[in-house]
Structure formats: C-alpha cells, structure tokens
N, C-alpha and C. Protein backbone atom coordinates (compact mmCIF):
# COMPACT_ATOMS: atom_id res chain seq x y z
N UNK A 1 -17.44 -17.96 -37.83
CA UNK A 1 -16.36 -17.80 -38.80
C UNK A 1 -16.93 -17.72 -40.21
N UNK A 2 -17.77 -18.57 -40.66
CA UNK A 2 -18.01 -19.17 -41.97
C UNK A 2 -18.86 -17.43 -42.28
N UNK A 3 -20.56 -17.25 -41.67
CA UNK A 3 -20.94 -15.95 -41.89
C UNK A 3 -20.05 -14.74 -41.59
N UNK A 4 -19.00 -14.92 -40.89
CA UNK A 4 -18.15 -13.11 -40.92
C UNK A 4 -17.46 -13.59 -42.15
N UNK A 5 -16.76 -14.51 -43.01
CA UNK A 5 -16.07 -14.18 -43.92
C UNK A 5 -17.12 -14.06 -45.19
N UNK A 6 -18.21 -14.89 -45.34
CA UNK A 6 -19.19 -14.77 -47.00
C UNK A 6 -19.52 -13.79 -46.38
N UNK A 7 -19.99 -13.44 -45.29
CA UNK A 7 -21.52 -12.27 -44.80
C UNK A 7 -22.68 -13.18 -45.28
N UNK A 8 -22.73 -14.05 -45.77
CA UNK A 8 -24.14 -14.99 -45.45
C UNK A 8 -23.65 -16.29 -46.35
N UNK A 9 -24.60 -17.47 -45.87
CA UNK A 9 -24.08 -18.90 -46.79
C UNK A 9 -25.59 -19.17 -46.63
N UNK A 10 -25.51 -20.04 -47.56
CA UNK A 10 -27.16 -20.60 -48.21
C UNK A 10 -26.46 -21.93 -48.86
N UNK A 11 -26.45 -23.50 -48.05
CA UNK A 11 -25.89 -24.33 -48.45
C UNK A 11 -27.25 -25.49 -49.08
N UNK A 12 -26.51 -25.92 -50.42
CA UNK A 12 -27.63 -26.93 -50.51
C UNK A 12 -27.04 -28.38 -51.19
N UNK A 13 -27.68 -29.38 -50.48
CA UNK A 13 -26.72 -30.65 -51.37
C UNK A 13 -27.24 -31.28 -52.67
N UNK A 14 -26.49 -31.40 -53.73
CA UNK A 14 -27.28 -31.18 -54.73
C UNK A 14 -26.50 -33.11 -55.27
N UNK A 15 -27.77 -33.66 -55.64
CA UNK A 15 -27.68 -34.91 -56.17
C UNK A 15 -28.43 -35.00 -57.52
N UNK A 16 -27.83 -34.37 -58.57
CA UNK A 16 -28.46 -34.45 -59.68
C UNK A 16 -28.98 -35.50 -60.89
N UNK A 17 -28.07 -36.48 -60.54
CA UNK A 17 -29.10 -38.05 -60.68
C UNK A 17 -30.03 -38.53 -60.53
N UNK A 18 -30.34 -37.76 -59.41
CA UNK A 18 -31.97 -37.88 -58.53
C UNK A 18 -31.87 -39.60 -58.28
N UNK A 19 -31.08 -40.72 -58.82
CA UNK A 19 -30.97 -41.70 -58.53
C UNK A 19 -29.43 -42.37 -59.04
N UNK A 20 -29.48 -43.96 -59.10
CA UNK A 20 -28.15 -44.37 -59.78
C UNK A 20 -27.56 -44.16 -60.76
N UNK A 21 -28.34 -43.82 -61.98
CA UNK A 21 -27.75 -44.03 -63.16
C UNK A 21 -28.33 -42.53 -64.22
N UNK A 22 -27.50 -42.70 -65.13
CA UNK A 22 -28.56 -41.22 -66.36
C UNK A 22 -29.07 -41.63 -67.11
N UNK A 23 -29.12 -43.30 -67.56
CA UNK A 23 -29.53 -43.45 -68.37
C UNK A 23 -30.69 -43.59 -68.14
N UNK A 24 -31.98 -43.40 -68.99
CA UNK A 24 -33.64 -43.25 -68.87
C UNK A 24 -34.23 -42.38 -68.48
N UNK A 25 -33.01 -41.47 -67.72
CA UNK A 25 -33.54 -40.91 -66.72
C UNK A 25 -33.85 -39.53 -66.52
N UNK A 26 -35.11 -38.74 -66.54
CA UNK A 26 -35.72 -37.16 -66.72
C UNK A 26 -34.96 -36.69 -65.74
N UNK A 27 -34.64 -36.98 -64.58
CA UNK A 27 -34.08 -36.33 -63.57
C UNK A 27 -33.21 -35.16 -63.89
N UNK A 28 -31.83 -35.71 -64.46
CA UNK A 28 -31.05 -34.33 -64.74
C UNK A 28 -31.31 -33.97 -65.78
N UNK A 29 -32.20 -33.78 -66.76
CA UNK A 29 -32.94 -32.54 -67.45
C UNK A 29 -33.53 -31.88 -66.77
N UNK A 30 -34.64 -32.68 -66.06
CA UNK A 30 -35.58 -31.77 -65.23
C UNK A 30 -34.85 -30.73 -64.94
N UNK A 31 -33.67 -30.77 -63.71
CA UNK A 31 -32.59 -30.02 -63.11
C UNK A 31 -32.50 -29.33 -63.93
N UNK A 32 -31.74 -29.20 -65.29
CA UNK A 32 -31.38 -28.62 -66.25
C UNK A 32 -32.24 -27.21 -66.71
N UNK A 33 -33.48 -28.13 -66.50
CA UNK A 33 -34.56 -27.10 -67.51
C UNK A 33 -35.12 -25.85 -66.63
N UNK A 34 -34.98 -26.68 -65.42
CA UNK A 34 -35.52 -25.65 -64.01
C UNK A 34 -34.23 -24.33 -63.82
N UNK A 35 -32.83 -24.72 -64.14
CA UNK A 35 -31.78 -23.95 -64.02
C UNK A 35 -32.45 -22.66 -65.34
N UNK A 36 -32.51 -23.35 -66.43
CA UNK A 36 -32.41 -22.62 -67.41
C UNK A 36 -33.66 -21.49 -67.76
N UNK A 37 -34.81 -21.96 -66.62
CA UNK A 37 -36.07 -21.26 -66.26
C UNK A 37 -36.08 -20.12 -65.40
N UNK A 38 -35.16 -20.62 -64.47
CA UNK A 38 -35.39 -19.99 -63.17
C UNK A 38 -34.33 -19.54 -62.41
N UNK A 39 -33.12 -19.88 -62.40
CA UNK A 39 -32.27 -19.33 -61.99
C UNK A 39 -31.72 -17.76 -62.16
N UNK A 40 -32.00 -16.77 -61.74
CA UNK A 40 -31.02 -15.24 -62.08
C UNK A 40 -29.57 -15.61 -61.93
N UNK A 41 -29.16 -14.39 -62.72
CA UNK A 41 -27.66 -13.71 -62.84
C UNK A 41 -27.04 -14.29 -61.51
N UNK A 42 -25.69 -14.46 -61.31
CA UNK A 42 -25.44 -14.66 -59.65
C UNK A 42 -24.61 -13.10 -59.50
N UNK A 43 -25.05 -12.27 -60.34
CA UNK A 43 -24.52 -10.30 -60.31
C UNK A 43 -25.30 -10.24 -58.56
N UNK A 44 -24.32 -10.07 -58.20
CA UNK A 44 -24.12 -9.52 -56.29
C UNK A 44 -24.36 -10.67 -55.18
N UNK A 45 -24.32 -11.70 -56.12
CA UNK A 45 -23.66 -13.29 -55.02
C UNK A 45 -23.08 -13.89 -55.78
N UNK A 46 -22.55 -15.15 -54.60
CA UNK A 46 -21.39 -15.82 -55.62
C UNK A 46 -22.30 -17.57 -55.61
N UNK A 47 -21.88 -18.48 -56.38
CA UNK A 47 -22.54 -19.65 -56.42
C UNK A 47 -21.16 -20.38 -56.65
N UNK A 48 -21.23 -21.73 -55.73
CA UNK A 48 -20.10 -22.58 -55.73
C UNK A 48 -20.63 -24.02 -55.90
N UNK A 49 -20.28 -24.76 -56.65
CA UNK A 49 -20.69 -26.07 -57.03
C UNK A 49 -19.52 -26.91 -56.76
N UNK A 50 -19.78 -27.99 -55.70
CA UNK A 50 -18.40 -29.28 -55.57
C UNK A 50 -19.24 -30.60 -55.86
N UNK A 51 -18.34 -31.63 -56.25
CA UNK A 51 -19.01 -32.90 -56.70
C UNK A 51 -17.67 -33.74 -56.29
N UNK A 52 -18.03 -34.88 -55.89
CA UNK A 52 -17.10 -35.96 -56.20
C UNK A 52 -16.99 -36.61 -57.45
N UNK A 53 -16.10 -37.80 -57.18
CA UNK A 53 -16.09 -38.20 -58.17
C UNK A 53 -15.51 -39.65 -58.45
N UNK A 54 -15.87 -40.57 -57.27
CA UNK A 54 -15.67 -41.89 -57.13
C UNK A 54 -17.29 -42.34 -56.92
N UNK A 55 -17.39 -43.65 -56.87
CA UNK A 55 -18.70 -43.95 -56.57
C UNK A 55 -20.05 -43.52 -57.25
N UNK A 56 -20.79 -43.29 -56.58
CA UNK A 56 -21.91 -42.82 -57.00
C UNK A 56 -21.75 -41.75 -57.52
N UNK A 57 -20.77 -41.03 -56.91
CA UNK A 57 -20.51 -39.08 -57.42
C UNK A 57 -20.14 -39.38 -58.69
N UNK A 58 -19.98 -40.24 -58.99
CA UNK A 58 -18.94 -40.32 -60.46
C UNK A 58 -20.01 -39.76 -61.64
N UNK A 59 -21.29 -39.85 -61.69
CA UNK A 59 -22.15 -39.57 -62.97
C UNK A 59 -22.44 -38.15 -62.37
N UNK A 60 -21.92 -37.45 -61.44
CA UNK A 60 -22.18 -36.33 -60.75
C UNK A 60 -21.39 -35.56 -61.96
N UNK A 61 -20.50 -35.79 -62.18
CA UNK A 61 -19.44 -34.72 -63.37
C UNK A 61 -20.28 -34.42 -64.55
N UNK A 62 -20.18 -35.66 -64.77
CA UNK A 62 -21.02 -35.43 -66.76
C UNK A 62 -22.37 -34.09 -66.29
N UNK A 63 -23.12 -34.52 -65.45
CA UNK A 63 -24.18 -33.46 -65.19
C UNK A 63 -23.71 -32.40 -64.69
N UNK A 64 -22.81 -32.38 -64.08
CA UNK A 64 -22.28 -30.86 -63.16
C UNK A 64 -22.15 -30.15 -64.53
N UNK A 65 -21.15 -30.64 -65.74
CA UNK A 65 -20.84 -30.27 -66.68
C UNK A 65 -22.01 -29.62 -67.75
N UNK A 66 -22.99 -30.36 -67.42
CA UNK A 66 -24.37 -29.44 -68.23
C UNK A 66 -24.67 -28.49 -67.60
N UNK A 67 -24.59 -28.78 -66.39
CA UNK A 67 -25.45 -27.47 -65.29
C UNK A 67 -24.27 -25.94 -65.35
N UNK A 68 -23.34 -26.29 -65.34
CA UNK A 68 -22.26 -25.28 -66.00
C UNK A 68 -22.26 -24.68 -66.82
N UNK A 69 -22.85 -25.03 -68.41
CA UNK A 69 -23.16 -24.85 -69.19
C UNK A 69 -24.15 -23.78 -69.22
N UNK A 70 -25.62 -24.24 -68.86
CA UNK A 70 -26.29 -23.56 -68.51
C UNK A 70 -26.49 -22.01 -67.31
N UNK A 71 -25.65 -22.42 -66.14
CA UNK A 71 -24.89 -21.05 -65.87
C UNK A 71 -24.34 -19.95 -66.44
N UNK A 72 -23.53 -20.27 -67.37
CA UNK A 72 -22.52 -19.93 -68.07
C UNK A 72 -23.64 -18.80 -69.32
N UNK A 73 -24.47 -19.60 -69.54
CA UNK A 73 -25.64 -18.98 -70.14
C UNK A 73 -26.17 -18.71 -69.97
N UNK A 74 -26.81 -17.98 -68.56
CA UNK A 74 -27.60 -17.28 -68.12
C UNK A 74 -26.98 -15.84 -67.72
N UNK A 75 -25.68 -15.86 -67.79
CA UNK A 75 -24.84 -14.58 -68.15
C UNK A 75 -24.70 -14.28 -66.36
N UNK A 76 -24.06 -15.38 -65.87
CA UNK A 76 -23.33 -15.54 -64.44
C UNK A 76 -21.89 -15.39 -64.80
N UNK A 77 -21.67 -13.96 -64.11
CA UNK A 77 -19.93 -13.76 -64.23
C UNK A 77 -19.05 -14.44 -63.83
N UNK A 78 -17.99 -14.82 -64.49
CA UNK A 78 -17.21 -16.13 -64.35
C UNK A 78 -16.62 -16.12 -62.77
N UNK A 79 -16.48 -14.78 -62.53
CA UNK A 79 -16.30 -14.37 -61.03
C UNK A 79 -17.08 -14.76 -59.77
N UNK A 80 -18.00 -15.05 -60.63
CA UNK A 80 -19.23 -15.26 -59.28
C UNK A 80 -19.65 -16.89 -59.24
N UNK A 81 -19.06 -17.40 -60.18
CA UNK A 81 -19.67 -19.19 -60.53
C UNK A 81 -18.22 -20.06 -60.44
N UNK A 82 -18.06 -20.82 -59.61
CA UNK A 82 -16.96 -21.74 -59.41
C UNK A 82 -17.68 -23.17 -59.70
N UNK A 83 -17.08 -24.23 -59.97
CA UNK A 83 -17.60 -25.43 -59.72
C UNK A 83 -16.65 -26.27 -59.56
C-alpha cells in the first residue's frame, strides 16, 4: 500500500536532541549545520517531518522549528516540505 501510493518511502527517526536537554548542548546545531551543508532542494521529492510533543518530544519543537527554517532556506518548495 504505503510504496503504490508515494512510489517509494525512505523513513528515518529523527531525535534531534541527540539527548535530554538543549541546553550545552552541540547536538542540534550539529543537525542544523549538516542540514544547511548538505541537504538539496526536495524539487522532485517530498520531505515530511512529525514530532511529538509531550515528554521528551517536547524540546523536539523548538528544534524542529530551526530545522524548518533552514529548509525553508535551502529553497525547498513549500509543496514538497511538511512538518
């Protein structure tokens, strides 16, 4: 079902805290800086980002919210980037 409707999925779980907390912590820059290095256009795929947002997921937002950012600036059509 899932490959006949995308025509392909490439799933990955993404914990951008790399641990508990943001404070001190290089982790979600690192993330950040690697997006802003290396990531292409998502021009002829689509990229979908989900996070919670109780618990541990909870410092998941504030960073989802940078990593968005940085999407957003790499000139990923708003069409092709959900989060």
């Amino acid at each position: 079902m899932c490959l006949s409707f995308f025509g392909g999925v490439e799933c990955l779980s993404t914990h951008w805290p790399g641990t508990f907390s943001k404070k001190n912590n290089p982790i979600p820059e690192a993330f950040t800086n690697y997006f802003e290095e290396n990531l292409p256009s998502s021009e002829g795929y689509k990229i979908y980002f989900d996070h919670g947002i109780e618990t541990l997921d909870a410092i998941h937002l504030l960073i989802q919210k940078e990593i968005d950012q940085v999407m957003l600036l790499i000139e990923n059509p708003v069409s092709n980037y959900v989060t």
